[in-house]
Protein backbone atom coordinates (compact mmCIF):
# COMPACT_ATOMS: atom_id res chain seq x y z
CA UNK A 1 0.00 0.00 0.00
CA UNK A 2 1.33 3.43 -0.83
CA UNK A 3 1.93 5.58 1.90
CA UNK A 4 0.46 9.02 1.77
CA UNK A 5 2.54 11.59 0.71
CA UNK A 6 2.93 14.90 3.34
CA UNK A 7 2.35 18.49 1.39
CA UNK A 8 3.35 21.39 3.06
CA UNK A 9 2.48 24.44 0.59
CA UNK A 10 1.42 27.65 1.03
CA UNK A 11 3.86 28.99 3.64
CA UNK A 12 7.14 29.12 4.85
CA UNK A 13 6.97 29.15 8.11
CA UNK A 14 7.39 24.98 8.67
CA UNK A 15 9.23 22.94 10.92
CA UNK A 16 10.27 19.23 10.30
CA UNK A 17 11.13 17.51 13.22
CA UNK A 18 12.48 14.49 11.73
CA UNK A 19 15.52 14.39 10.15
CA UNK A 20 15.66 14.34 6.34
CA UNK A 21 17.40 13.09 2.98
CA UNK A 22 16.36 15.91 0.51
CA UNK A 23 16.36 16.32 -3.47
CA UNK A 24 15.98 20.19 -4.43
CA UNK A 25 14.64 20.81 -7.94
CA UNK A 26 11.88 22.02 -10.14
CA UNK A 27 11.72 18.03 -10.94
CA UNK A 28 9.47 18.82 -14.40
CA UNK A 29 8.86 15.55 -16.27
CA UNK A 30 10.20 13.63 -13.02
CA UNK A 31 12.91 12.53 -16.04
CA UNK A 32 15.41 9.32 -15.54
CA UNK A 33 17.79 12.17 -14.16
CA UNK A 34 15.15 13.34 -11.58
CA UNK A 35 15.00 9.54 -10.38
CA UNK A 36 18.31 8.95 -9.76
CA UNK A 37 18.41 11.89 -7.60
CA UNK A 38 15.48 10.62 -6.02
CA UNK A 39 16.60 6.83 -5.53
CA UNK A 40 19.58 8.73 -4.06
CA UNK A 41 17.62 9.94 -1.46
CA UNK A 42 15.19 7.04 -1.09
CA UNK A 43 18.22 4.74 -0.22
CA UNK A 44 18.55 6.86 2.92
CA UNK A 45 15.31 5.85 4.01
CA UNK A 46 17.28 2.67 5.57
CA UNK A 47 19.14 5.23 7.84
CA UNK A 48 16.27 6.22 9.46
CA UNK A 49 15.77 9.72 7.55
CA UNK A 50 12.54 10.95 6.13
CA UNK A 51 12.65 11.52 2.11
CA UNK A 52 11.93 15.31 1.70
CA UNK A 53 11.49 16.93 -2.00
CA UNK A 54 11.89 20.60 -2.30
CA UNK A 55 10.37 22.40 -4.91
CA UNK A 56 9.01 26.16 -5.98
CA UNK A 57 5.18 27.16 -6.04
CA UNK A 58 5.17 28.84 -8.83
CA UNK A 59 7.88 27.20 -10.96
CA UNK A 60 10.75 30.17 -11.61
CA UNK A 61 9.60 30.35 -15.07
CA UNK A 62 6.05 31.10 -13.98
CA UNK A 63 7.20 33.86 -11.33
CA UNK A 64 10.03 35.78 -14.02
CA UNK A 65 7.47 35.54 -17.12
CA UNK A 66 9.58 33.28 -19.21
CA UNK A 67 8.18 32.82 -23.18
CA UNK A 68 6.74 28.96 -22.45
CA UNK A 69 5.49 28.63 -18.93
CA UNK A 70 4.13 25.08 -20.31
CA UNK A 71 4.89 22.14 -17.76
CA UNK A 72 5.97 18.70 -18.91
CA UNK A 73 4.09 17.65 -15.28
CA UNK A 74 2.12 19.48 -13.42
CA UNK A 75 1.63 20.25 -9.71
CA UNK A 76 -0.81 17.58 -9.23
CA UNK A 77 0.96 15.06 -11.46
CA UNK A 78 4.68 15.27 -9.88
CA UNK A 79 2.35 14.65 -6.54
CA UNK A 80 1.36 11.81 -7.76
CA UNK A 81 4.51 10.81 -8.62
CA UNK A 82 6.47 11.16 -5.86
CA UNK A 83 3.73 9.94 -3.62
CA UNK A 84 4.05 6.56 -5.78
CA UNK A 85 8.14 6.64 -5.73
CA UNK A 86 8.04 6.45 -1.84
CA UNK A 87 8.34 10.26 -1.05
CA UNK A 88 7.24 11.01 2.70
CA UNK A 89 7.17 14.88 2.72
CA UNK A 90 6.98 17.13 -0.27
CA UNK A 91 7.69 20.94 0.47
CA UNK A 92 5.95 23.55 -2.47
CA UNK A 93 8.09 26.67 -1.10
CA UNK A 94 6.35 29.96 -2.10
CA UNK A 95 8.36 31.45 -4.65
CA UNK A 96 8.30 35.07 -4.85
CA UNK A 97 10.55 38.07 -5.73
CA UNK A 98 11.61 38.02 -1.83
CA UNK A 99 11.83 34.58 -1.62
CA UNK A 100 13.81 34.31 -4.69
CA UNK A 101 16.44 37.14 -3.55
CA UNK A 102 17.10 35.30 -0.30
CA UNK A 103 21.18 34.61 0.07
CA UNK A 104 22.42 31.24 -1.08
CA UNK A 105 23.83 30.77 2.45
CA UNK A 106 20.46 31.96 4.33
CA UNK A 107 18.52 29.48 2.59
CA UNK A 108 21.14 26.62 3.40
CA UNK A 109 21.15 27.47 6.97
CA UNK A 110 17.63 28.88 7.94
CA UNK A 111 15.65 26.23 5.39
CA UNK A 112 17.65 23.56 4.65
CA UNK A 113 19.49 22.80 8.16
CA UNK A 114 16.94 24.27 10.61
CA UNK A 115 13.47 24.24 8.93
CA UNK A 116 14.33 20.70 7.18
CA UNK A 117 16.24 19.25 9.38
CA UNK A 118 18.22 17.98 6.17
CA UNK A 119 21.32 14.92 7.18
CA UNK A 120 21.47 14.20 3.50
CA UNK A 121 21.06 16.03 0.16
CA UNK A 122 21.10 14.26 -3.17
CA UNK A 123 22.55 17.36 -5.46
CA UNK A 124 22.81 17.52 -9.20
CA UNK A 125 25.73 19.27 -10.92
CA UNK A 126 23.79 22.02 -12.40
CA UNK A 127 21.53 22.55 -8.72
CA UNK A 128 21.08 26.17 -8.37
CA UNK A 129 19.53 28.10 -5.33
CA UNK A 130 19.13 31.68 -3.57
CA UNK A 131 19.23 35.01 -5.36
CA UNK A 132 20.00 34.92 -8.90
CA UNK A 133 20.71 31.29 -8.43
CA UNK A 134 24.18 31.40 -7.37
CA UNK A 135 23.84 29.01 -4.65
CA UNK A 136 25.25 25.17 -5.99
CA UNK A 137 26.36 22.36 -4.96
CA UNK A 138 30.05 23.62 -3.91
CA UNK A 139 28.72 25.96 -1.82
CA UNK A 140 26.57 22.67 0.05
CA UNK A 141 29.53 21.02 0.19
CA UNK A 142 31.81 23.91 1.83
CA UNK A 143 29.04 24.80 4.21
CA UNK A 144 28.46 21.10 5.06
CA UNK A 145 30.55 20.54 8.37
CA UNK A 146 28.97 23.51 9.82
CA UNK A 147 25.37 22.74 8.95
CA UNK A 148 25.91 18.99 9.67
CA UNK A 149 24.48 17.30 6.27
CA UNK A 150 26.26 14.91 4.31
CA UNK A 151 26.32 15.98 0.23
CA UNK A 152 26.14 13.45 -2.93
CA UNK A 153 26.45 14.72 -5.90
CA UNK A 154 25.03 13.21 -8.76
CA UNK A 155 26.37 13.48 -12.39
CA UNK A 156 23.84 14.27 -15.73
CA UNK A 157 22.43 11.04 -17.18
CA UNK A 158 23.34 10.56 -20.80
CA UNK A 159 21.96 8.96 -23.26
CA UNK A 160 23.92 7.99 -26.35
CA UNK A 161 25.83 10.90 -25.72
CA UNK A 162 23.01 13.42 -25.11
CA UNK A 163 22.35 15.22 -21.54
CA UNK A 164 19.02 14.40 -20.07
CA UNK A 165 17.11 17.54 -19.37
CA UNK A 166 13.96 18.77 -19.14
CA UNK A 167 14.81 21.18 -22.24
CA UNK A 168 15.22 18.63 -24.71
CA UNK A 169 12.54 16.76 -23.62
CA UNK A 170 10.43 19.66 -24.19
CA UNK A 171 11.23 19.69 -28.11
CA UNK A 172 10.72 16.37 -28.57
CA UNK A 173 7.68 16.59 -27.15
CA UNK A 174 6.93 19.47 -29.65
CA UNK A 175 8.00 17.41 -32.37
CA UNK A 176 5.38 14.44 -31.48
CA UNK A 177 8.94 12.21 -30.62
CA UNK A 178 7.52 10.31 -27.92
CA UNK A 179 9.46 7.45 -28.39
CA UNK A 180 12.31 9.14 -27.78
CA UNK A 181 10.71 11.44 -24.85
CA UNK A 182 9.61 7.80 -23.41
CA UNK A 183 13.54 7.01 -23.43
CA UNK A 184 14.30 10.38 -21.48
CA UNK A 185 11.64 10.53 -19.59
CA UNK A 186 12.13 6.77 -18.48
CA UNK A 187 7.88 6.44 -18.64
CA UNK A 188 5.59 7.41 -21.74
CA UNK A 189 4.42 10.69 -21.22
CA UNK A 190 1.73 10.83 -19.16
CA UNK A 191 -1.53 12.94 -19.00
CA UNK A 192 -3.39 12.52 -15.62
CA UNK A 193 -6.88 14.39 -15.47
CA UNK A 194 -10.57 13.69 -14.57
CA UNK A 195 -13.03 12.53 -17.19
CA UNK A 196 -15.10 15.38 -18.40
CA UNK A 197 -18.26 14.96 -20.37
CA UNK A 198 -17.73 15.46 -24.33
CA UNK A 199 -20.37 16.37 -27.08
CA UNK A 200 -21.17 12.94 -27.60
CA UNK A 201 -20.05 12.79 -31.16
CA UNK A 202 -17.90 10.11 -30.56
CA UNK A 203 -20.55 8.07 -28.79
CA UNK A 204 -23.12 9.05 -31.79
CA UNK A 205 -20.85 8.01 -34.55
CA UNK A 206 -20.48 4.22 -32.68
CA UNK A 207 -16.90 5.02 -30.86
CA UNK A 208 -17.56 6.21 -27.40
CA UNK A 209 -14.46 8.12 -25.98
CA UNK A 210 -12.49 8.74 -22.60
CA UNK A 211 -12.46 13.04 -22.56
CA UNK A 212 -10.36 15.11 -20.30
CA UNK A 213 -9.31 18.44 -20.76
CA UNK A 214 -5.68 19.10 -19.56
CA UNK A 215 -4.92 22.29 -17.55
CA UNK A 216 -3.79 25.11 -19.84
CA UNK A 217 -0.34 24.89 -18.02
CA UNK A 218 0.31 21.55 -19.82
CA UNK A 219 2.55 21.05 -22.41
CA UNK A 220 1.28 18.97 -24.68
CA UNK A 221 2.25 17.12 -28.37
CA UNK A 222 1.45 17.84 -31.47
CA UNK A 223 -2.36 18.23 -32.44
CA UNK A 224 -3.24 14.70 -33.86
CA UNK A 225 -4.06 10.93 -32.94
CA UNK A 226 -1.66 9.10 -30.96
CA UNK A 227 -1.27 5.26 -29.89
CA UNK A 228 -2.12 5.19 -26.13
CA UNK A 229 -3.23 3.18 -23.37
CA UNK A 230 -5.98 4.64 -20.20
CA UNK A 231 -5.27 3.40 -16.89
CA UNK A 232 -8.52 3.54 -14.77
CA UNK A 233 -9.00 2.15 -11.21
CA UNK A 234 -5.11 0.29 -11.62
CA UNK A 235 -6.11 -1.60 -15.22
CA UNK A 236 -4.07 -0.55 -18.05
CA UNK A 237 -6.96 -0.66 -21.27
CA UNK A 238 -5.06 0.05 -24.71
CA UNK A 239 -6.51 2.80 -26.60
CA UNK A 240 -5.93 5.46 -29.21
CA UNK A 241 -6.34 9.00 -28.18
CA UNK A 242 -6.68 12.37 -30.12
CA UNK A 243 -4.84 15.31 -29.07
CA UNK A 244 -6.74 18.83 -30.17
CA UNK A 245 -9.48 20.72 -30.75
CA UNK A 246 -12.04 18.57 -32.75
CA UNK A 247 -12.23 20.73 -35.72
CA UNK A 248 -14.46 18.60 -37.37
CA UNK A 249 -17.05 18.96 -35.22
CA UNK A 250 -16.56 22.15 -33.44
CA UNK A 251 -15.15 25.36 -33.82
CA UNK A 252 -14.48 25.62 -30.14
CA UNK A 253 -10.52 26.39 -29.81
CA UNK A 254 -10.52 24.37 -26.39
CA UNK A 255 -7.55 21.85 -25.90
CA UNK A 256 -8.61 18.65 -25.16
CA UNK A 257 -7.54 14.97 -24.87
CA UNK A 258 -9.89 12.22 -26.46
CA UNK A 259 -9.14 8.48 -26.22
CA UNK A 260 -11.03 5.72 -27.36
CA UNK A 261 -10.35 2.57 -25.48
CA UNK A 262 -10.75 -0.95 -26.53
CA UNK A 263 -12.46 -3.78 -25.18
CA UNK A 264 -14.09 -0.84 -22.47
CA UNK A 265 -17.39 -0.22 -21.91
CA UNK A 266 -18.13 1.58 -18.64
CA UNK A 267 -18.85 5.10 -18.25
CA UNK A 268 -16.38 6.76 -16.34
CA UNK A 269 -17.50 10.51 -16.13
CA UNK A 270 -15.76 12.20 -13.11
CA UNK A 271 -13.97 9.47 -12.43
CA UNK A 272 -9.63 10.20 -12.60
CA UNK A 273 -7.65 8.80 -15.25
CA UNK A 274 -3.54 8.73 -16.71
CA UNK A 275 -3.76 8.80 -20.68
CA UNK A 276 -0.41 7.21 -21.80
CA UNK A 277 1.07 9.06 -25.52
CA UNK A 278 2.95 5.97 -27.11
CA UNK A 279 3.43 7.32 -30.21
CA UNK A 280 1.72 9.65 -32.89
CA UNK A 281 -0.04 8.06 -35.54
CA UNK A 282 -1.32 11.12 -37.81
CA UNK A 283 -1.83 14.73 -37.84
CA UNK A 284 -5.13 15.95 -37.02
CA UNK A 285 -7.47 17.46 -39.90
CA UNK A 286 -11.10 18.66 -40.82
CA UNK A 287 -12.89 16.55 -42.85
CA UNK A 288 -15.69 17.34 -44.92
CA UNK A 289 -18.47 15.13 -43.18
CA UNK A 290 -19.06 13.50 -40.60
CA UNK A 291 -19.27 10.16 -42.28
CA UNK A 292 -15.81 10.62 -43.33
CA UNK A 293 -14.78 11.55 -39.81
CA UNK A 294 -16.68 8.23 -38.94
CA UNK A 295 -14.49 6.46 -41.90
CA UNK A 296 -11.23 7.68 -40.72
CA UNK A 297 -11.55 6.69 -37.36
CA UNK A 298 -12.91 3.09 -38.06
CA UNK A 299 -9.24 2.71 -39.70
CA UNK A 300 -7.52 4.52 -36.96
CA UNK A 301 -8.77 1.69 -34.49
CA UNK A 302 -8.16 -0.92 -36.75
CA UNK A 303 -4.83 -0.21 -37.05
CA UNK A 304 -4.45 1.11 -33.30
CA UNK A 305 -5.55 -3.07 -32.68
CA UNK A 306 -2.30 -4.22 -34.40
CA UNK A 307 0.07 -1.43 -32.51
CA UNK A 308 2.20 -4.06 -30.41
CA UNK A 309 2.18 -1.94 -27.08
């Protein structure tokens, strides 16, 4: 049974009284890289510690107005996550333009030694903290004996050469590579949500669908159909899912995530799902009628049936 994560968000005036192993990190797309950080920390679970992630509420590129503010996971997603991986406390630290300018050294003293009670922290080589980021992992280390933590730091993961980061994964996300995100990411890439009623057009042209529209935060693929799979209630049902706006039938510019799943024949409304984006199958288009809507998707699920996930 999974134990239940602790959140603490929403202030920063916190206390943990046991001690802690702790990742810092804006941990979007919980990549293979984020993982070994994390098994870093989980492994001190055996010496008694609590495992502690840190993270920023908003993300720094929400706060300083970067061009894409688009998530690879969101808030409720990386919960998920880390609640599944074995994480006891998760900490969403208010990030604002005071928080941000606090001094690399006042943030390793007052919040990571004091407030976290940190023994252990699993740091990567690019780890950045305090005002204009110039806190690192050096400084962790050099402040260590006074602070009393222990510091690992943990190399990049590579990949035939290539850095894992949450960067790259991003443009092969934008490119509909999700075979390749699914090797970075170390999971297919993942859309969690609750099912939402849909116009029914699916259901009235003899294909019933799984709807849920993602939070506008989201990044998401390429506009098109996709090979997928729905978990619901721990059951993994292969499907095919549509990524878009349904131009065919509406006019509506309202992002939303449509999966038909096979051998499935409950109706799920309200009920949470995980959509899983194996790989994109073909762009998505208006077509003239609704019988050739009906036409195209009778051969998208006959050939989603031979896809050998």
């Amino acid at each position: 049974m999974v134990k239940q994560l602790e959140i603490i968000v929403g202030t920063t005036e916190f206390i943990l009284e046991k001690e802690t192993a702790v990742a810092i990190g804006k941990f979007d797309g919980v990549h293979i890289g984020h993982r070994r950080l994390l098994e870093e920390i989980l492994e001190q679970k055996k010496n008694g510690l609590a495992v502690c992630v840190f993270t920023f509420d908003p993300p720094p590129a929400v706060l300083f107005g970067y061009a894409d503010c688009k998530e690879l996971t969101t808030r409720e997603e990386k919960r998920s996550f880390f609640e599944r991986m074995g994480v006891d406390i998760l900490i969403e630290f208010p990030l604002t333009v005071e928080s941000a300018a606090m001094p690399p050294v006042t943030f390793a003293r007052e919040i990571l030694a004091k407030q976290m009670n940190a023994r252990f922290i699993a740091a990567g080589t690019d780890l950045s903290f305090g005002a204009k980021g110039a806190g690192n992992a050096a400084l962790l280390q050099e402040l260590s004996p006074e602070l009393g933590f222990e510091i690992k730091t943990i190399e990049k993961v590579c990949i035939e050469g290539r850095e894992v980061n949450s960067t790259y994964i991003r443009e092969l996300l934008k490119e509909g590579s999700m075979e390749q995100a699914e090797r970075f990411l170390g999971m297919p890439y993942t859309v969690m949500g609750t099912v939402v009623h849909g116009n029914q057009i699916g259901r009235t042209l003899g294909f019933p669908t799984v709807n849920l529209l993602p939070p506008e935060n989201k990044l998401l693929p390429p506009n098109g159909v996709y090979y997928s799979a729905v978990l619901f209630k721990g059951k993994k049902y292969r499907a095919i899912s549509n990524v878009g706006c349904k131009p065919t039938v509406t006019d509506e510019r309202i992002m939303g995530l449509e999966s038909y799943l096979y051998d499935f024949e409950q109706e799920i409304y309200d009920e949470p799902v995980e959509v899983y984006l194996y790989a994109f199958k073909r762009g998505e288009r208006r077509f003239d009628s609704l019988e050739a809507l009906k036409a195209q998707l009778k051969k998208d699920i006959s050939e989603g049936k031979e896809y050998g996930r």
